[in-house]
N, C-alpha and C. Protein backbone atom coordinates (compact mmCIF):
# COMPACT_ATOMS: atom_id res chain seq x y z
N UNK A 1 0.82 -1.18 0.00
CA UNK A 1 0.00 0.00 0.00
C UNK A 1 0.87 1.26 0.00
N UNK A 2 2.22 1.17 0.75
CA UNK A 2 3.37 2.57 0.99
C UNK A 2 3.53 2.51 -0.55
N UNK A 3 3.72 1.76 -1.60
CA UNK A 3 4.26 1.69 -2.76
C UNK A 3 3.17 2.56 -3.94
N UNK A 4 2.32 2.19 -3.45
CA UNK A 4 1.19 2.61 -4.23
C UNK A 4 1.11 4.35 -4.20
N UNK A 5 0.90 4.67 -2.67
CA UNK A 5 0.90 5.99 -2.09
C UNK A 5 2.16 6.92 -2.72
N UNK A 6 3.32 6.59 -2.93
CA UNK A 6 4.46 6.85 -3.27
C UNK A 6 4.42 7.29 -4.76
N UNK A 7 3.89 5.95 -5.56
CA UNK A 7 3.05 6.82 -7.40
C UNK A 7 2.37 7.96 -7.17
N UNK A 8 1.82 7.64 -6.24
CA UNK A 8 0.70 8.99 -6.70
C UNK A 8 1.36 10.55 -6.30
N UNK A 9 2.55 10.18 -5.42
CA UNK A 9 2.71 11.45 -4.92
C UNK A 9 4.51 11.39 -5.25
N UNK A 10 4.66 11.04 -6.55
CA UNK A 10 6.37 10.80 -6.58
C UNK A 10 6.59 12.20 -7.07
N UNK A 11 5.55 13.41 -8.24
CA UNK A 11 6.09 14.70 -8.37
C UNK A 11 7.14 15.34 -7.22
N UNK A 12 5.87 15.16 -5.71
CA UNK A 12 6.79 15.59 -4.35
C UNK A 12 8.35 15.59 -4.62
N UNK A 13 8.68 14.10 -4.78
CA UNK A 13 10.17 14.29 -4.97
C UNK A 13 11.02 14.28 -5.63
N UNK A 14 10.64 14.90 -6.73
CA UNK A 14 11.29 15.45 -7.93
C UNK A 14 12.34 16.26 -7.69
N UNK A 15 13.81 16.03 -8.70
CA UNK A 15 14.77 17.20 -8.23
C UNK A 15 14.66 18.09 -8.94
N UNK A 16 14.61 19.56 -8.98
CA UNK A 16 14.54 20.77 -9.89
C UNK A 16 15.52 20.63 -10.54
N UNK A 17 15.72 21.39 -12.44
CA UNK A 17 16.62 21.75 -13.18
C UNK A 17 17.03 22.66 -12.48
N UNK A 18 18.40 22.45 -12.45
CA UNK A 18 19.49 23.82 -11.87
C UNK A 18 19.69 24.72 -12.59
N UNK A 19 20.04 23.96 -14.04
CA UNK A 19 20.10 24.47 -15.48
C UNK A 19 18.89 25.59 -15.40
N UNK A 20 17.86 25.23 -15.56
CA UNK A 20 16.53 26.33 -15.58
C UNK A 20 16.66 26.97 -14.59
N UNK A 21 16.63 26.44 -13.27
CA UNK A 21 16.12 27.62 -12.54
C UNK A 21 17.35 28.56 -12.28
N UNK A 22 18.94 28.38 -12.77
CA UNK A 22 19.41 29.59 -12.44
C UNK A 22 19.51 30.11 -13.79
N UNK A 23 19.70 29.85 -15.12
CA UNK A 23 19.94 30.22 -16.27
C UNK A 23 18.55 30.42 -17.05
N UNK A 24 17.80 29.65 -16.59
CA UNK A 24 16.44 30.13 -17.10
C UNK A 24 16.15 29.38 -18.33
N UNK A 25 17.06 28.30 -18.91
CA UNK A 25 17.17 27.92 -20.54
C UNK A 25 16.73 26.28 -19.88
N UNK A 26 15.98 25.26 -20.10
CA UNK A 26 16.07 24.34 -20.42
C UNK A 26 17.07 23.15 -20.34
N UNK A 27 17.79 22.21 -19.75
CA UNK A 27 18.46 21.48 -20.79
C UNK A 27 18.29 20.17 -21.21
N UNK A 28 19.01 19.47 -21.99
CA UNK A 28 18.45 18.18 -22.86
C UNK A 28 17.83 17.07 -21.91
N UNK A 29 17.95 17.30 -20.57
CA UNK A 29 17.69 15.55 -20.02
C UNK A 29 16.27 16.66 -19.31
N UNK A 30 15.89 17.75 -19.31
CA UNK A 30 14.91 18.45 -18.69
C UNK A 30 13.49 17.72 -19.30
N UNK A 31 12.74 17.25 -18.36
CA UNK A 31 11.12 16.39 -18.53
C UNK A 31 11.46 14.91 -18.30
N UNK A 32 12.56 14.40 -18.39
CA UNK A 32 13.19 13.04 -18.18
C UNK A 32 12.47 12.29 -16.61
N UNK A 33 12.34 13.12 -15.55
CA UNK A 33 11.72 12.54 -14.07
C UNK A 33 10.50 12.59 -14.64
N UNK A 34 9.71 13.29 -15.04
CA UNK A 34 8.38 13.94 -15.33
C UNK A 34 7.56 12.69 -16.22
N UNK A 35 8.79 12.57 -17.30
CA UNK A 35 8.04 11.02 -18.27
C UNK A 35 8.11 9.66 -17.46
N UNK A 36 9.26 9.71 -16.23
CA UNK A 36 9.16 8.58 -15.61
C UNK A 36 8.33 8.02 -14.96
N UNK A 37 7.62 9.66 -14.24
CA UNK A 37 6.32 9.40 -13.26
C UNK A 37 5.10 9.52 -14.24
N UNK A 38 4.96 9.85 -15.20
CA UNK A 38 3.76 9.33 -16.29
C UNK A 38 3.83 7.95 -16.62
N UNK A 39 5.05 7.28 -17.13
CA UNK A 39 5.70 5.75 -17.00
C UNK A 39 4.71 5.04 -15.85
N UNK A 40 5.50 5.29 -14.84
CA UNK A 40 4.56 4.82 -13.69
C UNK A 40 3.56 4.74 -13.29
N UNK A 41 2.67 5.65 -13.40
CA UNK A 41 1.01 5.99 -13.56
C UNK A 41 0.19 5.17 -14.62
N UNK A 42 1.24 4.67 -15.75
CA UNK A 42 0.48 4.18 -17.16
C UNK A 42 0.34 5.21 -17.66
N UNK A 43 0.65 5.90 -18.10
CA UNK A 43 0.18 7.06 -19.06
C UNK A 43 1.54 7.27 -19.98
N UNK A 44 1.31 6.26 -21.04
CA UNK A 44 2.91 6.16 -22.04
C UNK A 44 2.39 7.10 -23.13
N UNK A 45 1.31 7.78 -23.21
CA UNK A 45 1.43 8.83 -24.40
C UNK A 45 1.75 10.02 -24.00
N UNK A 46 1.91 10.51 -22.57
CA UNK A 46 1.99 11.47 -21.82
C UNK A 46 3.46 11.40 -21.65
N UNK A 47 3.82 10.19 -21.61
CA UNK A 47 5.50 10.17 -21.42
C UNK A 47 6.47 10.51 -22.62
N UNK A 48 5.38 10.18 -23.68
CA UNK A 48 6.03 10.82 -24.65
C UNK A 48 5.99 12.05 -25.24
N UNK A 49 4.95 12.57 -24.64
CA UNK A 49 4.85 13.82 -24.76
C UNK A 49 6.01 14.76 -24.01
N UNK A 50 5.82 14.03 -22.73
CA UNK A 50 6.97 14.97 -21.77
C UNK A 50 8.48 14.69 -22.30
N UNK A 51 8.61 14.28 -23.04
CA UNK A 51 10.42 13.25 -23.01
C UNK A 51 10.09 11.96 -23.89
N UNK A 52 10.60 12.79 -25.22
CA UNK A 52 10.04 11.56 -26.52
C UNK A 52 11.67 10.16 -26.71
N UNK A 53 12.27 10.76 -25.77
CA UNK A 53 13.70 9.61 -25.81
C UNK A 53 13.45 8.43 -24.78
N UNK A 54 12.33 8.65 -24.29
CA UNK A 54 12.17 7.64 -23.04
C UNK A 54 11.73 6.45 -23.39
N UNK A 55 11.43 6.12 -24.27
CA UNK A 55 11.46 5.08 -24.93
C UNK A 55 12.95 4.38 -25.78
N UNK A 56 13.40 5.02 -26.02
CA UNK A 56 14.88 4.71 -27.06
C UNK A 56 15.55 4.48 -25.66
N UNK A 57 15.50 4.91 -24.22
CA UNK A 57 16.46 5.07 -23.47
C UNK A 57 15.81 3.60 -22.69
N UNK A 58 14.80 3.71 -22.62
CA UNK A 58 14.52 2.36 -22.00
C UNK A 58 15.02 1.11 -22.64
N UNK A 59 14.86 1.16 -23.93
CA UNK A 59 15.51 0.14 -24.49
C UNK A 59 17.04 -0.69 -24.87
N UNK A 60 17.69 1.13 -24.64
CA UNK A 60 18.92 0.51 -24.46
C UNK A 60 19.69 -0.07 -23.03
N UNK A 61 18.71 0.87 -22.21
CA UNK A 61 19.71 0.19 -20.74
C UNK A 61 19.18 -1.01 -20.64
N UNK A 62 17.84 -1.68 -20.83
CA UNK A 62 16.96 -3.10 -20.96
C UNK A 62 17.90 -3.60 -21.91
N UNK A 63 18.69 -3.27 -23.01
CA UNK A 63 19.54 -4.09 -23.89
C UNK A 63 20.62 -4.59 -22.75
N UNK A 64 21.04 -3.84 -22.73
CA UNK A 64 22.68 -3.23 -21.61
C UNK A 64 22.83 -4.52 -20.92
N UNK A 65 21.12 -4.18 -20.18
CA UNK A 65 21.55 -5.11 -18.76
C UNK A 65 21.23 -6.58 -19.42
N UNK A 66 20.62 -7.00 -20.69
CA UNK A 66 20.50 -8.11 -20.56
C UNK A 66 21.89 -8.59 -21.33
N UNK A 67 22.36 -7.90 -22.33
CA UNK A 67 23.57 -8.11 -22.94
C UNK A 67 24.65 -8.57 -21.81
N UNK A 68 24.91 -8.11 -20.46
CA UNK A 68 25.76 -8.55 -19.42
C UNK A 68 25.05 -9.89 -19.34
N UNK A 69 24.15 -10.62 -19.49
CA UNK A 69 24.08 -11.86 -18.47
C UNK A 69 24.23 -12.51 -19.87
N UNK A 70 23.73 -12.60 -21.11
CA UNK A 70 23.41 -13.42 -22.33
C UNK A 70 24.79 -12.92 -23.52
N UNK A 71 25.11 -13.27 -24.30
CA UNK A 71 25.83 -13.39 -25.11
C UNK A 71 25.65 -13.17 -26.45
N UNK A 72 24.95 -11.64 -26.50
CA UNK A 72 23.83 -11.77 -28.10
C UNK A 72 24.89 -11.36 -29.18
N UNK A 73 24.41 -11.67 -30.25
CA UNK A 73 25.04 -11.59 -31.63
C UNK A 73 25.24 -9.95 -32.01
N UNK A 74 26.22 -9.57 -32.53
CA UNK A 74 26.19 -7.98 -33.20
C UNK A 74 25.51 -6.97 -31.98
N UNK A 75 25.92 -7.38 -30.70
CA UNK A 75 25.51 -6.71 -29.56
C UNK A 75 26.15 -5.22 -29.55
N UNK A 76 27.19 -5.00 -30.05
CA UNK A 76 27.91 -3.96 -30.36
C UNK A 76 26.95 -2.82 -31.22
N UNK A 77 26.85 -3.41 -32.73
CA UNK A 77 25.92 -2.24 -33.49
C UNK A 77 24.77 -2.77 -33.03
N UNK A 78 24.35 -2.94 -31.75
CA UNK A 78 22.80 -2.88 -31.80
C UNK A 78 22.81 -1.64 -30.58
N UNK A 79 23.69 -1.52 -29.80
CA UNK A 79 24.49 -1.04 -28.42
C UNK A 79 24.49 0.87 -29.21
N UNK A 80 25.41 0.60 -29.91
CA UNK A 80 25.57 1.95 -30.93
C UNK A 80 24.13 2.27 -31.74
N UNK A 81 23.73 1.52 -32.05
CA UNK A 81 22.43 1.70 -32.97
C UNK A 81 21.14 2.99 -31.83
N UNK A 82 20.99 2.16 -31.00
CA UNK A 82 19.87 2.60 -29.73
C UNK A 82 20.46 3.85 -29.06
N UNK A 83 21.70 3.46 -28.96
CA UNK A 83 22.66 5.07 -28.37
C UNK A 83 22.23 6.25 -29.66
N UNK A 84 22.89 6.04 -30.39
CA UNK A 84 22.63 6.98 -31.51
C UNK A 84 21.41 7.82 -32.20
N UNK A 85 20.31 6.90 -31.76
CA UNK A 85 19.16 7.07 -31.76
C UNK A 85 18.49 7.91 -30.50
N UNK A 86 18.95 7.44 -29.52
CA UNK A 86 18.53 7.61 -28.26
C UNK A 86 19.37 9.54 -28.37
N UNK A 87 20.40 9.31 -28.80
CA UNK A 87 20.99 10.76 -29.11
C UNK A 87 20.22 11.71 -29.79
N UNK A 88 19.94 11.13 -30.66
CA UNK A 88 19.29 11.86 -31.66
C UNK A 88 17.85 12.57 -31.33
N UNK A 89 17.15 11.80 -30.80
CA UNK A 89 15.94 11.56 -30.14
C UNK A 89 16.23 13.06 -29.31
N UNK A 90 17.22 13.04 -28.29
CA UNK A 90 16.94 14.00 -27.26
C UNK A 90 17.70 15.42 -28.10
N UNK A 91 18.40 15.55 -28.64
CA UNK A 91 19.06 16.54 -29.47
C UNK A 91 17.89 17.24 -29.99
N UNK A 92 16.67 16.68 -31.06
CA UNK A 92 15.71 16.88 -32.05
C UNK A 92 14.81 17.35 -30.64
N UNK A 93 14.09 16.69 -29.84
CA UNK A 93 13.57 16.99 -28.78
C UNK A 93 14.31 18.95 -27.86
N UNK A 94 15.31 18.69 -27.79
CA UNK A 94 16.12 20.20 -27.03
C UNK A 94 15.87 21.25 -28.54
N UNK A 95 16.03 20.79 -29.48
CA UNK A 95 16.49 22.01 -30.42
C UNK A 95 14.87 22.32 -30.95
N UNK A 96 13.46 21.31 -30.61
CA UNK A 96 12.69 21.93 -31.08
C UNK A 96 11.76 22.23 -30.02
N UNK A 97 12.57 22.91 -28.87
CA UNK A 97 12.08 23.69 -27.34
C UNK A 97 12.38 24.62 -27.73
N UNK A 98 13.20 25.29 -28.07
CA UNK A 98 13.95 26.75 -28.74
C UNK A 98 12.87 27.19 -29.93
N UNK A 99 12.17 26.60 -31.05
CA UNK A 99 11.62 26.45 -31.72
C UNK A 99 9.78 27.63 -31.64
């Protein structure tokens, strides 16, 4: 039941952008907690709304960690593939906040 109580009220413990609040600008990992606690709630169109890399990013650390226990094929360009993407993703995301 503490676990449950804790979703509903995880905004509470959110850490502020430092980036924003002393410079006032945004930066690239900014909405990243925000899509996590939509994640959590179930609300995956909201997560992508807040932080459209949260998906590319889930997939690569879910690669990551299973690549340590299993032995997959071309684990390398699949490793680079999701990174690159996952780059890209948040780059396109920051540059069309300025926008």
């Amino acid at each position: 039941m503490q676990l449950a109580t804790f979703f509903l009220h995880i905004e509470d413990y959110m850490l502020p952008c430092f980036n924003k609040k002393y410079f006032g600008v945004e930066c690239p990992g900014c909405g990243i907690q925000r899509s996590v606690a939509f994640l959590l709630k179930g609300e995956f169109v909201g997560a992508f709304k807040m932080y459209p890399a949260i998906y590319t990013l889930i997939l690569l650390f879910s690669f990551l960690l299973i690549n340590n226990f299993y032995n997959i094929k071309h684990s390398n360009k699949i490793i680079i593939s999701l990174a690159g993407l996952s780059v890209i993703m948040i780059l396109t995301n920051y540059i069309l906040k300025f926008i």
